[in-house]
Every structure is written in C-alpha cells, then in structure tokens.
C-alpha atoms as a PDB file:
ATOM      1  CA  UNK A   1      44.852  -5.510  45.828  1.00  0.00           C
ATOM      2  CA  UNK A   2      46.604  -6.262  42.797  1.00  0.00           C
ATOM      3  CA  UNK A   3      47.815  -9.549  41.662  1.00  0.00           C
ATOM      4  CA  UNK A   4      50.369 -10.646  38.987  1.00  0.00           C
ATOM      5  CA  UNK A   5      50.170 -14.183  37.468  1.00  0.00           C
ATOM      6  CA  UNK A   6      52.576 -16.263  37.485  1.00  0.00           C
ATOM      7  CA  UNK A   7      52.884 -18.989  34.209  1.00  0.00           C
ATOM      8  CA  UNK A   8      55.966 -21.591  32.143  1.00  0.00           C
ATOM      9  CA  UNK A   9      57.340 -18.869  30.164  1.00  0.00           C
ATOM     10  CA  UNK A  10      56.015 -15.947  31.377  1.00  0.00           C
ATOM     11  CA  UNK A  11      54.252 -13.020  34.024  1.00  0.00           C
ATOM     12  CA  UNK A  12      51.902 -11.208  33.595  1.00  0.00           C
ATOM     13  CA  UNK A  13      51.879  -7.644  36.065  1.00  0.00           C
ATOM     14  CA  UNK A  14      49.289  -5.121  36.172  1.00  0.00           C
ATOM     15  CA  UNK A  15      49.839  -2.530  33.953  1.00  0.00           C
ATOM     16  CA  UNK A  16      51.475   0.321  35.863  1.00  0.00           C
ATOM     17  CA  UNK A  17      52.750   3.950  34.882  1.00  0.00           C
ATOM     18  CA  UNK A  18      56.240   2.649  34.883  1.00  0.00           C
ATOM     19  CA  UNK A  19      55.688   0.780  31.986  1.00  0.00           C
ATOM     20  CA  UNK A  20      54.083   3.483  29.695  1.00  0.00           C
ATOM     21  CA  UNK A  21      57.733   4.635  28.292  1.00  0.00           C
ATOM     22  CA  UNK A  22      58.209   1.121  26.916  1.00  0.00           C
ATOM     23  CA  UNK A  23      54.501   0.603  25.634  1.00  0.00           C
ATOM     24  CA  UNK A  24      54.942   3.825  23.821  1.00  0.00           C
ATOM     25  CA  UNK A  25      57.975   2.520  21.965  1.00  0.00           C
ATOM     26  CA  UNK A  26      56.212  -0.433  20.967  1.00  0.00           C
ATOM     27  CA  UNK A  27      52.889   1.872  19.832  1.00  0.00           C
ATOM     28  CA  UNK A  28      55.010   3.817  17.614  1.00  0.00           C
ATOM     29  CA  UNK A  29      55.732   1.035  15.333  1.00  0.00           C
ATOM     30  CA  UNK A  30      53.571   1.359  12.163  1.00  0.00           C
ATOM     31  CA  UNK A  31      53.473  -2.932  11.973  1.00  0.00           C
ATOM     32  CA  UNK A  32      52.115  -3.188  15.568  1.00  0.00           C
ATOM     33  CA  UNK A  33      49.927  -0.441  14.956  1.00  0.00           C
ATOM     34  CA  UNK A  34      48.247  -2.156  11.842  1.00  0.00           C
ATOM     35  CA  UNK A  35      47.917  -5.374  13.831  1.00  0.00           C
ATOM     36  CA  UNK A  36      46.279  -3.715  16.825  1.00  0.00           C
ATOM     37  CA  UNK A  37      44.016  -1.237  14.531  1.00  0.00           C
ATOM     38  CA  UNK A  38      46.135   1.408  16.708  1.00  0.00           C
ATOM     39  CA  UNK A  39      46.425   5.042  16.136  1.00  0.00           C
ATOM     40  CA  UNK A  40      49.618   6.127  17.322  1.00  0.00           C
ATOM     41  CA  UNK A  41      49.495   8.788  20.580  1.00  0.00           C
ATOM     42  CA  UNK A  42      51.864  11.191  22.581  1.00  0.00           C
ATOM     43  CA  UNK A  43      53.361   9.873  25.409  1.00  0.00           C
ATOM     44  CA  UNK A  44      50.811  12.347  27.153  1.00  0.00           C
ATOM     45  CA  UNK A  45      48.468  10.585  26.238  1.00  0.00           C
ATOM     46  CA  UNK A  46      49.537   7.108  26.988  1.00  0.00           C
ATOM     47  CA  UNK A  47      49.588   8.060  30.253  1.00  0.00           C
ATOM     48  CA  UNK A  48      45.997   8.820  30.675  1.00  0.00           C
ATOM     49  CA  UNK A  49      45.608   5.162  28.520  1.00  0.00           C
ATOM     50  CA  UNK A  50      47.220   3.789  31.301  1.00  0.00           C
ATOM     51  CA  UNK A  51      45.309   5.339  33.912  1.00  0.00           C
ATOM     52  CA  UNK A  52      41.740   5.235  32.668  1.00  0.00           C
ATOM     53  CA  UNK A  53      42.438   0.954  32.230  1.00  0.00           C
ATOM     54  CA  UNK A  54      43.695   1.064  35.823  1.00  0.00           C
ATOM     55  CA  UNK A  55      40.721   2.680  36.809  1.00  0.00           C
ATOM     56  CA  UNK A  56      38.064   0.947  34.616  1.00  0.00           C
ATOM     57  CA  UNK A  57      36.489  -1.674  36.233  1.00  0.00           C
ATOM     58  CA  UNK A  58      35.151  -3.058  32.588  1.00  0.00           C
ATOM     59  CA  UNK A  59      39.119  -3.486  31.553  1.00  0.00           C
ATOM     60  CA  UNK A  60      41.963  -5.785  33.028  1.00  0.00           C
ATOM     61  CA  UNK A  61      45.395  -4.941  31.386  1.00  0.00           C
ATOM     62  CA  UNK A  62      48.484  -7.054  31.973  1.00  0.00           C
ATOM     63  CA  UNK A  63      51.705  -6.504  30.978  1.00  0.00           C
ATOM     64  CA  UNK A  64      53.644  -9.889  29.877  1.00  0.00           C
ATOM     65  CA  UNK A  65      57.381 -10.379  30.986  1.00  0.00           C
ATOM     66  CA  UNK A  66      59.638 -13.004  29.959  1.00  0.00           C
ATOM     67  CA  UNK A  67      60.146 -15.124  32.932  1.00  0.00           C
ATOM     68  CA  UNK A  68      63.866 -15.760  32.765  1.00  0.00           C
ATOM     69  CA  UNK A  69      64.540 -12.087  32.596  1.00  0.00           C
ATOM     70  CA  UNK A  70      62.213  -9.675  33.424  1.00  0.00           C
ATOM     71  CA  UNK A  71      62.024  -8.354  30.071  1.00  0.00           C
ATOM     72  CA  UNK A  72      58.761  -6.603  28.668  1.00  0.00           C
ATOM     73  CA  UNK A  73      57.421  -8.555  25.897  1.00  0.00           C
ATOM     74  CA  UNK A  74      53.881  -7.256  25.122  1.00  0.00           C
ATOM     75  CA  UNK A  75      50.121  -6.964  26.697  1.00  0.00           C
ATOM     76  CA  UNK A  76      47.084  -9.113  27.176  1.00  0.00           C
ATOM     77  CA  UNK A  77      43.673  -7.541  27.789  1.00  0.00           C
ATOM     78  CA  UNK A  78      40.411  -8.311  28.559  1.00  0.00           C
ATOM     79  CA  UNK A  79      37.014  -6.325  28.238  1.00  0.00           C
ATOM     80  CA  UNK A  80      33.596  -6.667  29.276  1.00  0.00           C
ATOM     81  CA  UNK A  81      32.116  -4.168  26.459  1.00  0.00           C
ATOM     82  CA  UNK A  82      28.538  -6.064  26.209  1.00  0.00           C
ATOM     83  CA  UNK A  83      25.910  -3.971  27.883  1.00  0.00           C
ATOM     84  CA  UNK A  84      23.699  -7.263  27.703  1.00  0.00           C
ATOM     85  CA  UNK A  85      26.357  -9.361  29.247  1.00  0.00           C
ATOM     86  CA  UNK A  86      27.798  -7.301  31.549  1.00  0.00           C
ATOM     87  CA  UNK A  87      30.364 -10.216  33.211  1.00  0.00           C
ATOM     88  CA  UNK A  88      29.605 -12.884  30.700  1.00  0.00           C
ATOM     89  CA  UNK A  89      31.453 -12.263  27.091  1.00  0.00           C
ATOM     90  CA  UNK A  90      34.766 -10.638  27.868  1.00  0.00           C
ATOM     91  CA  UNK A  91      37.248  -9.561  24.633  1.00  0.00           C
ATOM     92  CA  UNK A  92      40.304 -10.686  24.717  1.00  0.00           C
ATOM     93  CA  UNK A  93      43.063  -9.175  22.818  1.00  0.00           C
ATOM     94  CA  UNK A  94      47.029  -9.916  22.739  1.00  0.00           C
ATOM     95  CA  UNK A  95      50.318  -8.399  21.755  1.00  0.00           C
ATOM     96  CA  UNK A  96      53.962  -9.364  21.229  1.00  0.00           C
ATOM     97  CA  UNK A  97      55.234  -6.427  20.828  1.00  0.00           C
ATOM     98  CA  UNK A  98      58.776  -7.090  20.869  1.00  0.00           C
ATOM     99  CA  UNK A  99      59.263  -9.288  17.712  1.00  0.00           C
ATOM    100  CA  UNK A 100      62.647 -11.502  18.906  1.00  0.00           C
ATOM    101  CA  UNK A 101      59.719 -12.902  21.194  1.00  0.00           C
ATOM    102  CA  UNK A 102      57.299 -13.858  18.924  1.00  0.00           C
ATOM    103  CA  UNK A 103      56.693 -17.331  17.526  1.00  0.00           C
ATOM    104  CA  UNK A 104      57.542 -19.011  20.886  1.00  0.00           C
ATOM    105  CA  UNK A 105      54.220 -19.198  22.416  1.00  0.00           C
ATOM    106  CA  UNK A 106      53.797 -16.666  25.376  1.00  0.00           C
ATOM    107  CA  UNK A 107      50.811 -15.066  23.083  1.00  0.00           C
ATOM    108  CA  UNK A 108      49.268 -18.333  23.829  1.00  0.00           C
ATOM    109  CA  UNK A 109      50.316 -19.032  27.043  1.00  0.00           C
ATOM    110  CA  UNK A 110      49.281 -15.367  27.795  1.00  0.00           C
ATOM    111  CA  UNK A 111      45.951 -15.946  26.532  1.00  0.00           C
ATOM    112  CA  UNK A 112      45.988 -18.893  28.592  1.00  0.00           C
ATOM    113  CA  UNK A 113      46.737 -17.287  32.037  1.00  0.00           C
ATOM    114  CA  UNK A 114      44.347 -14.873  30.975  1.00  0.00           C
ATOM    115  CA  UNK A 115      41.348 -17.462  30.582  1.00  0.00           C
ATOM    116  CA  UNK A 116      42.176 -19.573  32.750  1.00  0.00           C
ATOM    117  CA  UNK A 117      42.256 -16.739  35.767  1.00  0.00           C
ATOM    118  CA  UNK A 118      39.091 -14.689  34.334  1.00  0.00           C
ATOM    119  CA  UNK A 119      36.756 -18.061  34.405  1.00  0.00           C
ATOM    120  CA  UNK A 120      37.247 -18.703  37.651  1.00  0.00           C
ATOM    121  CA  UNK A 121      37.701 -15.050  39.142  1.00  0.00           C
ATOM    122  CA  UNK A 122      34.975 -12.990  36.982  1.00  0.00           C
ATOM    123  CA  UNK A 123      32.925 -16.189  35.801  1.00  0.00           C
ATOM    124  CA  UNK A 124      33.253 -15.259  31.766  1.00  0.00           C
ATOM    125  CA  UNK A 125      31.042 -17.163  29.570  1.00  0.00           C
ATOM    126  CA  UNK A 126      32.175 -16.606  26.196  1.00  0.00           C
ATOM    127  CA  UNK A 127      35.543 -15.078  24.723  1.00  0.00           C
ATOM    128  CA  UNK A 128      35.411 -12.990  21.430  1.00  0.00           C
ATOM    129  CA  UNK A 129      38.247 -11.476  19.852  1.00  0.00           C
ATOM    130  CA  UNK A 130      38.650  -9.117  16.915  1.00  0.00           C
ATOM    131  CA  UNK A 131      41.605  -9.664  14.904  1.00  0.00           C
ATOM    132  CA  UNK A 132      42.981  -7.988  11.522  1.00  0.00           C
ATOM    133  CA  UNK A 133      42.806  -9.981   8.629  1.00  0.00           C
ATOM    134  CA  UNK A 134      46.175  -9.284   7.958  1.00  0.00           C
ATOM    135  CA  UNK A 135      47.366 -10.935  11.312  1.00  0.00           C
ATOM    136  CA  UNK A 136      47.489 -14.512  10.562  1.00  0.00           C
ATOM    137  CA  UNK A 137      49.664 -15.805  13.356  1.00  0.00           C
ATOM    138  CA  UNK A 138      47.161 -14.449  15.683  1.00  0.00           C
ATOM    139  CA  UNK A 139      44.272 -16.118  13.497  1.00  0.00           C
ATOM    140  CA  UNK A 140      45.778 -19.277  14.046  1.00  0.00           C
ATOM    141  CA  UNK A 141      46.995 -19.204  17.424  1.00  0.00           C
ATOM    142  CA  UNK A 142      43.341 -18.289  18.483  1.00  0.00           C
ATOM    143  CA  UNK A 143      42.276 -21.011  16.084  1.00  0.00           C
ATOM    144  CA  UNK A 144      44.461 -23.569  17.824  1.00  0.00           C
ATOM    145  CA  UNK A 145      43.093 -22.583  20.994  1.00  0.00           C
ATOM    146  CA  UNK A 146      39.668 -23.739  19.526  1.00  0.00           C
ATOM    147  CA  UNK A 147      37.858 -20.124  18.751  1.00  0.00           C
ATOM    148  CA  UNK A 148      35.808 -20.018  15.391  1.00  0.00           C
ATOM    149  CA  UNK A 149      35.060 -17.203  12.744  1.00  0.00           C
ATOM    150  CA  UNK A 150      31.929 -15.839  13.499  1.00  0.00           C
ATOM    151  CA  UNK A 151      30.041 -14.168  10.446  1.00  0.00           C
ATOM    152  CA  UNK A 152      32.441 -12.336   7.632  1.00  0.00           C
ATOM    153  CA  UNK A 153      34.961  -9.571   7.732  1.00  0.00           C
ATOM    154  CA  UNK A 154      33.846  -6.603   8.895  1.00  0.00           C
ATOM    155  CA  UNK A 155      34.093  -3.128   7.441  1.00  0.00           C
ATOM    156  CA  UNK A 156      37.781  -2.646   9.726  1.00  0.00           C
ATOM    157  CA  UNK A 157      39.023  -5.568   7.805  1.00  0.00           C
ATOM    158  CA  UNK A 158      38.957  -7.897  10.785  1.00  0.00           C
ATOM    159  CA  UNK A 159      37.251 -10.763  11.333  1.00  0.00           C
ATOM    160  CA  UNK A 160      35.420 -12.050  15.032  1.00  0.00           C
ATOM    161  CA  UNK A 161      36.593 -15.607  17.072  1.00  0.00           C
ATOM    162  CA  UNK A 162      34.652 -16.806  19.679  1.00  0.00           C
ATOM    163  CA  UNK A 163      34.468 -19.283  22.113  1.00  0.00           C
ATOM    164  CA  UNK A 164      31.949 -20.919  24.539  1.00  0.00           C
ATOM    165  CA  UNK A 165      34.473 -23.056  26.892  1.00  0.00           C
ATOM    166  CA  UNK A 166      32.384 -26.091  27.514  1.00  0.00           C
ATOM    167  CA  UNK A 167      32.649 -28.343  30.655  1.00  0.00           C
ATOM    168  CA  UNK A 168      36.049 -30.171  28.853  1.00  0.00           C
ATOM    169  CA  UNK A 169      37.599 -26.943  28.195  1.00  0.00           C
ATOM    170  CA  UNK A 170      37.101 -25.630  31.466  1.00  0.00           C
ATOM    171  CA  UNK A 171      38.695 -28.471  32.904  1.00  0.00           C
ATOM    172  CA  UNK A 172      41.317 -28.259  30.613  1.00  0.00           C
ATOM    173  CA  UNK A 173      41.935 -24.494  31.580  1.00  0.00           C
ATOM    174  CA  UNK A 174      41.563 -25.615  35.488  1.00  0.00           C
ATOM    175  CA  UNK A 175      44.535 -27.724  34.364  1.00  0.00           C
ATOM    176  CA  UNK A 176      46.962 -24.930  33.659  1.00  0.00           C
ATOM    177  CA  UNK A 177      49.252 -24.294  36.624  1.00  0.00           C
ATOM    178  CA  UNK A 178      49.757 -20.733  36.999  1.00  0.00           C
ATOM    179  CA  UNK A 179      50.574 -18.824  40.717  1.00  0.00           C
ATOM    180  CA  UNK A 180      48.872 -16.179  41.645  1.00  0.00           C
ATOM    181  CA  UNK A 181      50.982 -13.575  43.927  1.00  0.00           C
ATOM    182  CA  UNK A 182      49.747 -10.038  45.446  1.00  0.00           C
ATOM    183  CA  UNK A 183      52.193  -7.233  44.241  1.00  0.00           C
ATOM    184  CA  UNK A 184      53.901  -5.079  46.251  1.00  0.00           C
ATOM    185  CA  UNK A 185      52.400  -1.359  46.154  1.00  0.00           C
END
C-alpha cells in the first residue's frame, strides 16, 4: 500500500498521475531546470516519468504539500542507483518548485521526513546528493543538515554531499515526529 507522511509544515504524498499537470508547469521553468540539471519534456512524456518512478522499485518520489492548504510545493526523491549497495547509499534530491515557498524550511523538513522514514523502513546507510554549483541555498541547507563535499566539482558543474548518520544522528532523526497514514486508492 501506499503511505503519505505526515510532518510540522508539510506532507509528503506519493507521486500520482494527478499531479503531473502541475509538475510540468514547474519543469518548464528554465531556473528550476538549471537547478535540477533538467531537460525540459512534453507533458507526454511526464506522464511516463511519473509512471516508470511509480513502478521502480529503486525510486521513491513524494510530492510535498503545504500543510495548511493543500497546496503543491515541490518533490523529494530518493534513489538506490549503487549496484554495490543495492539498499545501503540512497540519493536524495529536493525541489521547491514554487518559489513564494522557498526559504521557509520544508526543503529541510522534507529532507527530514525523507531520512528519517527511509532509515528505519529501507535501512539506508549513507545519503549522497548531487547538487549544482550554482544552487547555493541547497548547498547550505544540506550543509546544515551535516553532509560534506566529497572530492571536486564534477564535469556537470555540481558538486557531491554525503552523509554517514552515526548512532547520534540516528537518534536525532528517530526524534522527528512525523505520522505515517495509508492513502486512500
């Protein structure tokens, strides 16, 4: 079954075919685009996006909503791309897409949920993200949340965060009150 989780600020939901239309919108702007290294694709093919992540057992996609209101505020990810590590090292990535959102932490609480629910569900080891250079809210939100550069840019102009949670900062994840509800079908 599916489950949404439930944070402070914000929800995350599985990501559905009902919200392709509005991830579409956010996908055609050229800023988002150039933080997410994004090429931009035809609401066509969106819609297989959407349903290859559904399907893929190597990807969970949420979509985050503003808790107050319902509203659609951007995506959280996470990826198990390491043949070596099949489970272990999952990449995370996040997005505010809309920007009167940003700047008031559901990124990090996002993240957060995110962490907190994969460590104890799918037993990840290690978190790396990828982030543009260019993205330096994203740099230091990852950097508050105590991830560190790993080697130098790479050729996309991005650099690589990691993180090992230790025994601390699993406890301090375990310490994050979130609710975790089934959705409806």
């Amino acid at each position: 079954g599916e489950i949404s989780l439930i944070g402070t600020k914000i929800i995350l939901v599985p990501y559905r075919k009902e919200h392709v239309p509005k991830y579409h919108e956010w996908m055609q702007d050229p800023f988002l685009q150039e933080m997410t290294a994004s090429e931009p694709l035809t609401l066509e093919e969106e819609y297989l996006n959407q349903q290859s992540w559904y399907e893929d057992d190597t990807k969970c996609t949420f979509i985050i909503l503003k808790k107050d209101n319902g509203m659609l505020v951007g995506d959280v990810n996470i990826f198990f791309n390491d043949s070596d590590d099949p489970n272990g090292t999952g990449e995370l990535e996040v997005m505010i897409a809309e920007s009167s959102c940003r700047g008031q932490g559901m990124g990090k609480e996002a993240v957060q949920l995110m962490m907190a629910y994969s460590l104890s569900t799918l037993k990840v080891r290690k978190y790396v993200v990828r982030i543009s250079v260019k993205n330096v809210s994203s740099i230091q939100m990852f950097g508050g949340l105590g991830f560190q550069q790993v080697g130098d840019v790479n050729y996309f102009g991005e650099i690589c965060m990691e993180l090992v949670p230790d025994i601390i900062y699993r406890s301090t994840l375990k310490g994050i009150i979130y609710e975790i509800k089934d959705c409806p079908q």
